[in-house]
N, C-alpha and C. Protein backbone atom coordinates (compact mmCIF):
# COMPACT_ATOMS: atom_id res chain seq x y z
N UNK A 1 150.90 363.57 79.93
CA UNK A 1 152.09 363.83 79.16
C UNK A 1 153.27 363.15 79.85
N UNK A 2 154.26 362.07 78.95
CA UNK A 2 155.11 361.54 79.78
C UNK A 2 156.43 362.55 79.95
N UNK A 3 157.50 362.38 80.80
CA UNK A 3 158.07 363.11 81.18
C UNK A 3 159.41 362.75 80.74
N UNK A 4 160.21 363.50 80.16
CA UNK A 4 161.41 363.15 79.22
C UNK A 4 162.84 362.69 80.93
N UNK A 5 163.08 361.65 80.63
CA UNK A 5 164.35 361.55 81.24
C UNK A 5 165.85 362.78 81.49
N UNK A 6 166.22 362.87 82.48
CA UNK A 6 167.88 363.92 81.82
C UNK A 6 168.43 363.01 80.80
N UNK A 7 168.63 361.70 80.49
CA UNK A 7 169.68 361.83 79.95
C UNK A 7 168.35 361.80 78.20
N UNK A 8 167.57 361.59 77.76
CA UNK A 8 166.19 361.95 76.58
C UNK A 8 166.69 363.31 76.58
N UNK A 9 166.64 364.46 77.51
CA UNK A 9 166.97 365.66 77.51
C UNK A 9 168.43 366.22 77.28
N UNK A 10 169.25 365.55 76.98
CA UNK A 10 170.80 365.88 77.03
C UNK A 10 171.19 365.63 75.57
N UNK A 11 170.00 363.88 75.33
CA UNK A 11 170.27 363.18 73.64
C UNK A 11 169.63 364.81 72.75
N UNK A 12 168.80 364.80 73.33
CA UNK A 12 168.16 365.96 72.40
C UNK A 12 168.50 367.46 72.52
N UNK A 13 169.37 367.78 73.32
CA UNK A 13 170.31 369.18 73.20
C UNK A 13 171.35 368.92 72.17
N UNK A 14 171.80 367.87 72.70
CA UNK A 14 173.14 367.27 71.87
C UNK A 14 172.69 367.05 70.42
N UNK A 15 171.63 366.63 69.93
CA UNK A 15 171.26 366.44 68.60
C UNK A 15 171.06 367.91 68.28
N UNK A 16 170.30 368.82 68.86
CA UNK A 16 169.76 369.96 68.59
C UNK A 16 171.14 371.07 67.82
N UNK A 17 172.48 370.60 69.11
CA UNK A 17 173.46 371.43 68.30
C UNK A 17 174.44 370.85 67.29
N UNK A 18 174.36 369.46 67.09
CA UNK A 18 174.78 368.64 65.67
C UNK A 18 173.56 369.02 64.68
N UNK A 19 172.47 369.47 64.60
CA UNK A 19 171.64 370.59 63.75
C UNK A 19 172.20 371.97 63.45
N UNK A 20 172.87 372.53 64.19
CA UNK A 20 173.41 374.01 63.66
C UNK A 20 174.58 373.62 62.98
N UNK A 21 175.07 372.60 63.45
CA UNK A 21 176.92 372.24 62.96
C UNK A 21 176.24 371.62 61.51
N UNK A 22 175.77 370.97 61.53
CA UNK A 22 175.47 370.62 60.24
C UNK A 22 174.61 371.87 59.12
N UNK A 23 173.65 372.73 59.86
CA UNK A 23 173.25 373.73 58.70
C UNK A 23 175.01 374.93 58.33
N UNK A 24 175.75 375.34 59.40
CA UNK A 24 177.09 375.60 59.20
C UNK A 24 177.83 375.19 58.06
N UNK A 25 177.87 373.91 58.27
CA UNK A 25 178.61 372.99 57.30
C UNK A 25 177.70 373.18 55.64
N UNK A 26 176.48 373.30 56.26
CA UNK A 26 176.04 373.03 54.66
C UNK A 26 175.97 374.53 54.20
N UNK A 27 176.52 375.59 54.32
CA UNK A 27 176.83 377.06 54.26
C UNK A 27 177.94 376.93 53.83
N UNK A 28 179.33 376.11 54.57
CA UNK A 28 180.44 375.94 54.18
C UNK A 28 180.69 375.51 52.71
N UNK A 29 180.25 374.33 52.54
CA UNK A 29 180.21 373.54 51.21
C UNK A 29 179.65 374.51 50.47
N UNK A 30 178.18 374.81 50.29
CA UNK A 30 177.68 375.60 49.17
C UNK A 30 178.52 377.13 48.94
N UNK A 31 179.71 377.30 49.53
CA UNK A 31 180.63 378.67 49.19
C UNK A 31 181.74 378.04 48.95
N UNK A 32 182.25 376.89 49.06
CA UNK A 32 183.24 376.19 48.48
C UNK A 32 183.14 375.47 47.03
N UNK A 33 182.16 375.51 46.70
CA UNK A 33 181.29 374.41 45.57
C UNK A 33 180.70 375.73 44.97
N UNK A 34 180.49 376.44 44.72
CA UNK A 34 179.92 377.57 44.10
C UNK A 34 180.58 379.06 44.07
N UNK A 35 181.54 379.02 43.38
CA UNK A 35 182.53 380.51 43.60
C UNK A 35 181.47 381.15 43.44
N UNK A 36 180.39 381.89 42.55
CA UNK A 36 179.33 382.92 42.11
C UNK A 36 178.90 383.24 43.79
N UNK A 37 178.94 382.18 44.74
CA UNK A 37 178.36 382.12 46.03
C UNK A 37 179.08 383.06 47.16
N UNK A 38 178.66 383.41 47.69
CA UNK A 38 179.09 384.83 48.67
C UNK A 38 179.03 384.20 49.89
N UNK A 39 180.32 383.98 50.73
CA UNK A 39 179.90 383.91 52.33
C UNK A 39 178.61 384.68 53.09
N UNK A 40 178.69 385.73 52.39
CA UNK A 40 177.57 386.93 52.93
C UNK A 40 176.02 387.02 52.42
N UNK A 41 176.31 385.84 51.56
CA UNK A 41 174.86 385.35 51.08
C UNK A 41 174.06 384.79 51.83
N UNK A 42 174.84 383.72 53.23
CA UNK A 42 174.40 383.53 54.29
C UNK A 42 174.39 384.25 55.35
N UNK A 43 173.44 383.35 56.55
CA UNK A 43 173.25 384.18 57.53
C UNK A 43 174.60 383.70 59.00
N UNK A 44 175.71 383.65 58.16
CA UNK A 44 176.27 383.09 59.17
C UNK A 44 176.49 383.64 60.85
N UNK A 45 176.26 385.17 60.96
CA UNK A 45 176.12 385.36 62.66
C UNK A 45 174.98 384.90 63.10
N UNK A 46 173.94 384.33 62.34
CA UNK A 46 172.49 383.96 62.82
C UNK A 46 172.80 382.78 63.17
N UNK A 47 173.63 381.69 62.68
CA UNK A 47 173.76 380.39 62.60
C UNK A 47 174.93 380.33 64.44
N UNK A 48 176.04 381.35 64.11
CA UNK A 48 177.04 381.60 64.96
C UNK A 48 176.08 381.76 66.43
N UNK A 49 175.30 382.59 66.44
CA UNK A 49 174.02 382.80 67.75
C UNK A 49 173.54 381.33 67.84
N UNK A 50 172.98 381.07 67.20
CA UNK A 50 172.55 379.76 67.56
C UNK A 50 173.12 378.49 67.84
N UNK A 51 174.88 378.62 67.56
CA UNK A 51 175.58 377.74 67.48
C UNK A 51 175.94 377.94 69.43
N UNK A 52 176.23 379.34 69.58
CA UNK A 52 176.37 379.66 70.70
C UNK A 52 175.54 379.14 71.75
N UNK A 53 174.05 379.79 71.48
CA UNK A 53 172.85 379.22 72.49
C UNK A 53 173.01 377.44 72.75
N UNK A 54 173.32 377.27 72.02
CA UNK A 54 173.19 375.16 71.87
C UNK A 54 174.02 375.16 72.82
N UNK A 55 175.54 375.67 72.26
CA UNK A 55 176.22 374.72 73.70
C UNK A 55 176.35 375.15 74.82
N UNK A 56 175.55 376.04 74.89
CA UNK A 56 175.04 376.78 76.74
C UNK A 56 174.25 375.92 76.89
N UNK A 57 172.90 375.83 76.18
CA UNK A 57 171.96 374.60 76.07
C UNK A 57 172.37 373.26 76.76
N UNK A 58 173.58 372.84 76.04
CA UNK A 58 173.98 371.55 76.68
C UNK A 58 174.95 371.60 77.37
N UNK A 59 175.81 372.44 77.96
CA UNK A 59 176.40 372.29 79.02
C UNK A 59 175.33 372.43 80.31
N UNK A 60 174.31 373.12 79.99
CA UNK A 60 173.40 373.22 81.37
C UNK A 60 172.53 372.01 81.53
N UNK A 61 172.66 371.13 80.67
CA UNK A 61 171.52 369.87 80.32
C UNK A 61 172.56 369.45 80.90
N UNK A 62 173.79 369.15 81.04
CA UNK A 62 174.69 368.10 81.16
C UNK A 62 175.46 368.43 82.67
N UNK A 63 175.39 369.61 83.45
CA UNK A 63 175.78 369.59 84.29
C UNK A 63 175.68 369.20 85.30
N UNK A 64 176.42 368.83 86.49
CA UNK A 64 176.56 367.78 87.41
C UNK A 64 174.94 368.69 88.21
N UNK A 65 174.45 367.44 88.58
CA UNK A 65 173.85 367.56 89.55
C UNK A 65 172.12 367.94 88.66
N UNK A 66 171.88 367.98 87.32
CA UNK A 66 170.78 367.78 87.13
C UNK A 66 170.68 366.74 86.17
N UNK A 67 171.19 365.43 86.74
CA UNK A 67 170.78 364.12 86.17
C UNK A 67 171.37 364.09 84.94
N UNK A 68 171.65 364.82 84.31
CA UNK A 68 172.31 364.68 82.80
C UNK A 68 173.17 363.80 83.11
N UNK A 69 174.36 363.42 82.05
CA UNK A 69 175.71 362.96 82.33
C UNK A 69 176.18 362.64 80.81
N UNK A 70 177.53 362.72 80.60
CA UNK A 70 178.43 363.19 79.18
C UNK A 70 178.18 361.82 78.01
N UNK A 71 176.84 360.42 78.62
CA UNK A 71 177.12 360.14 77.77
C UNK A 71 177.96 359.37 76.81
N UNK A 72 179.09 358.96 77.58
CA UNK A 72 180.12 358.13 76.99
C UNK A 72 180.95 358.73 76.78
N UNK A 73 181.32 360.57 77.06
CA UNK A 73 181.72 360.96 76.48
C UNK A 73 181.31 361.97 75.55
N UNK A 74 180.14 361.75 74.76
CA UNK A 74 179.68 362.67 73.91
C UNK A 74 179.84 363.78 73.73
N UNK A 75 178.92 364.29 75.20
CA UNK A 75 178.68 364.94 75.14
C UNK A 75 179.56 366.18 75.49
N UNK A 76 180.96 366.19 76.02
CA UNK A 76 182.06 366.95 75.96
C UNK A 76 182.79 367.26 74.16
N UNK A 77 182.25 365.69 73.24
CA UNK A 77 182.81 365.93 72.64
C UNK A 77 182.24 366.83 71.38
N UNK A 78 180.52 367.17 71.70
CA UNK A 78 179.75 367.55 70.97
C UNK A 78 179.72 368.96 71.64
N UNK A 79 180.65 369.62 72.81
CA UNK A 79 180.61 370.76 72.99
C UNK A 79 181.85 371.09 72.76
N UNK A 80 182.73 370.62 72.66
CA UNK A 80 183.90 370.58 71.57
C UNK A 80 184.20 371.39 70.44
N UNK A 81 183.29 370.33 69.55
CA UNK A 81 182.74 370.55 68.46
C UNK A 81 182.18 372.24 68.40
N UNK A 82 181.63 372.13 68.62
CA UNK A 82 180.82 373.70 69.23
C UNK A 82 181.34 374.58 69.06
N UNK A 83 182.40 374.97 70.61
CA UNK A 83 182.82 375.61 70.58
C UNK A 83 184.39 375.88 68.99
N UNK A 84 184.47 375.00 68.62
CA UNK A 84 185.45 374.52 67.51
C UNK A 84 184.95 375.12 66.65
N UNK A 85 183.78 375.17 66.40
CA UNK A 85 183.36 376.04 65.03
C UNK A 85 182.98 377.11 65.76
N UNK A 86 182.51 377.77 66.77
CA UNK A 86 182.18 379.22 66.81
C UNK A 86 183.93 379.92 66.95
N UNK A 87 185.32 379.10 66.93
CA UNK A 87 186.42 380.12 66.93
C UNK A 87 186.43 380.12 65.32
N UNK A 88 186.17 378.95 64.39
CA UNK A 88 186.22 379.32 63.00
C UNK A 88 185.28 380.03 62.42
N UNK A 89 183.85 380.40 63.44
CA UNK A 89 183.43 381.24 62.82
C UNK A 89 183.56 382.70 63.18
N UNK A 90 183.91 383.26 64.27
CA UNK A 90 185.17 384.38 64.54
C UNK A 90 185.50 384.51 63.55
N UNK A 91 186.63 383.45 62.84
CA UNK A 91 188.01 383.84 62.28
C UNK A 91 187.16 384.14 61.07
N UNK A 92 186.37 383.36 60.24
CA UNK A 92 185.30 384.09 59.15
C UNK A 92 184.57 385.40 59.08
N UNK A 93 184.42 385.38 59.92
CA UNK A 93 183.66 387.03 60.75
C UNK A 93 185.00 388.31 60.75
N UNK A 94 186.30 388.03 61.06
CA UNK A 94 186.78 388.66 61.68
C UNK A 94 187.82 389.10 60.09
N UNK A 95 187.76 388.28 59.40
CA UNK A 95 187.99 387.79 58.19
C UNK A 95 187.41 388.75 56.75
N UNK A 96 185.94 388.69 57.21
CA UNK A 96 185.29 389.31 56.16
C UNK A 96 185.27 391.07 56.79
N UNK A 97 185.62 391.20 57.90
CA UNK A 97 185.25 392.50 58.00
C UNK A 97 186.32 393.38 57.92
N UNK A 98 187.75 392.56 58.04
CA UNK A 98 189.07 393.25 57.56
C UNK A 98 189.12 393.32 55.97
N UNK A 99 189.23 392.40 54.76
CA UNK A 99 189.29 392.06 54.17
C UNK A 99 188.15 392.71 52.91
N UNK A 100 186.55 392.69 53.71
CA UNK A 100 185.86 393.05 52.22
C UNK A 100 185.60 391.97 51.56
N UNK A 101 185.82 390.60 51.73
CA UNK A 101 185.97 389.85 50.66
C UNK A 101 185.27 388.56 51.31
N UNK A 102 184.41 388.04 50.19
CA UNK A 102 184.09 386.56 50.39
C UNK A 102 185.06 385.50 50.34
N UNK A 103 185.82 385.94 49.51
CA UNK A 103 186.85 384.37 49.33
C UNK A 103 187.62 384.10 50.68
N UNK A 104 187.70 384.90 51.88
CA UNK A 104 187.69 384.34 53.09
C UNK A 104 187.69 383.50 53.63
N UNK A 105 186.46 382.82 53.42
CA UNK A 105 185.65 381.67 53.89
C UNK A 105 186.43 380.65 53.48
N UNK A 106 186.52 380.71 52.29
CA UNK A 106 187.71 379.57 51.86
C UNK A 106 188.79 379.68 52.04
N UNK A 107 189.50 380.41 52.48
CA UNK A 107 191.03 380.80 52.93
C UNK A 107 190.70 380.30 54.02
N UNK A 108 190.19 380.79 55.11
CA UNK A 108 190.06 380.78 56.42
C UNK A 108 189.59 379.04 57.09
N UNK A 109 188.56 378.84 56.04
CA UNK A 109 187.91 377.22 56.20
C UNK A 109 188.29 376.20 55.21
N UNK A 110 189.40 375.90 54.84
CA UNK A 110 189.81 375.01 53.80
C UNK A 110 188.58 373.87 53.79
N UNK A 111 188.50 373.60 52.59
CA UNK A 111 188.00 372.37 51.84
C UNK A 111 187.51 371.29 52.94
N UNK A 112 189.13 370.51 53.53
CA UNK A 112 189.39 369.41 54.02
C UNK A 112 188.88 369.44 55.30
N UNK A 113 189.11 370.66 56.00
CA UNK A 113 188.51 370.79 57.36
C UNK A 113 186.64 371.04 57.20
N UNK A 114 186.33 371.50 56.22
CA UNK A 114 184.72 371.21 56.24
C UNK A 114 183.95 370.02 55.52
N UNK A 115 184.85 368.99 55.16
CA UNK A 115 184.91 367.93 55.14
C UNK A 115 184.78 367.14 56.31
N UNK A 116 185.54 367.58 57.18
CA UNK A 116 185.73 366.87 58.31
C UNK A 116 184.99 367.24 59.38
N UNK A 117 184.20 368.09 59.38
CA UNK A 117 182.94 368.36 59.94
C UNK A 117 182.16 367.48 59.87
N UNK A 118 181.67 367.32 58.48
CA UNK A 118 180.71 366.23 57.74
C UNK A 118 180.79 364.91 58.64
N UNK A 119 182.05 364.59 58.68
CA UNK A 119 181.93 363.21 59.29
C UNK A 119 182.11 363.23 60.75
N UNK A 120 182.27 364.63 61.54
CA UNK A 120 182.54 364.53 62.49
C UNK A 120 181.29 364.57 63.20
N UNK A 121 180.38 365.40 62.59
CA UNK A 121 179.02 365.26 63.09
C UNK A 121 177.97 364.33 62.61
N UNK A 122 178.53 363.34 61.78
CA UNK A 122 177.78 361.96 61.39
C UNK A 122 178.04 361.09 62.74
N UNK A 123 179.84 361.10 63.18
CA UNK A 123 180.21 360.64 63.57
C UNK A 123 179.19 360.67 65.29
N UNK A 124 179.42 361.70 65.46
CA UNK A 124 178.58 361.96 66.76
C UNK A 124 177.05 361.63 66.78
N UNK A 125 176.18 361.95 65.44
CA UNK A 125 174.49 361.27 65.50
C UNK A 125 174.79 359.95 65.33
N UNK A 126 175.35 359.18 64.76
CA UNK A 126 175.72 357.47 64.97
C UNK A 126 176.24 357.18 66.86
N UNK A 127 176.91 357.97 67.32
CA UNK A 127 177.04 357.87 68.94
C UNK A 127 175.64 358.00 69.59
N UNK A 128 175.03 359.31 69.57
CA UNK A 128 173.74 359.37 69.84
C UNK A 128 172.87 358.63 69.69
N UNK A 129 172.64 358.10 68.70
CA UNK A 129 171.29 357.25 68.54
C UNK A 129 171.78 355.85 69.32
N UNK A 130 172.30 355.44 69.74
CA UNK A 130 172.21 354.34 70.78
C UNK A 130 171.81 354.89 72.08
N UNK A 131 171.51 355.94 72.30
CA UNK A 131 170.74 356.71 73.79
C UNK A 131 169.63 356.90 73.45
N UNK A 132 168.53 356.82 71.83
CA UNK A 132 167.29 357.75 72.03
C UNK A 132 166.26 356.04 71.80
């Protein structure tokens, strides 16, 4: 069995949590694009846990001294990212439980900013794939 490199191991944390940001995002859109659609239809603290675990995931892949390294950059900016959506998903969380209400999600996550997800995490697997 060959043996994955740190930085094979860092591309693939880093992809692993541009996978939650993107199932996030596609939670976002389908409650923006579908009023009948309920924030609470998803599993968003399941997604929020897992969004969490990733960038522990890759800050420990990436930290000094076990061969990892950021990457060009990336990879600070893909824990960024990260942490960037687990405070918007707080504010969704924190949102629906004052409130009662789905339309939250869209108050709280405008349109334009989950838009800009979309390309922000295109933006980052187009960085990545020149490392795998």
């Amino acid at each position: 069995m060959a043996s994955s490199s740190p930085t094979d191991m860092v591309v693939e944390t880093a992809l692993s949590l541009l996978d939650v940001a993107a199932d996030i995002h596609g939670v976002a859109v389908a409650v923006h694009t579908c009023h009948t659609l309920a924030a609470s239809d998803h599993d968003l603290p399941r997604l929020s846990t897992a969004l969490a675990a990733a960038v522990d995931r890759l800050r420990a892949a990436s930290a000094p001294g076990t061969g990892g390294h950021d990457l060009e950059g990336l990879v600070p900016s893909c824990v960024k990212l990260g942490l960037d959506l687990l405070v918007r998903l707080d504010r969704v969380e924190g949102s629906r439980k004052s409130e009662a209400t789905d339309a939250d999600l869209r108050a709280v996550w405008p349109a334009a900013a989950v838009e800009a997800l979309a390309d922000r995490v295109e933006g980052m697997r187009r960085g990545l794939s020149g490392f795998t």
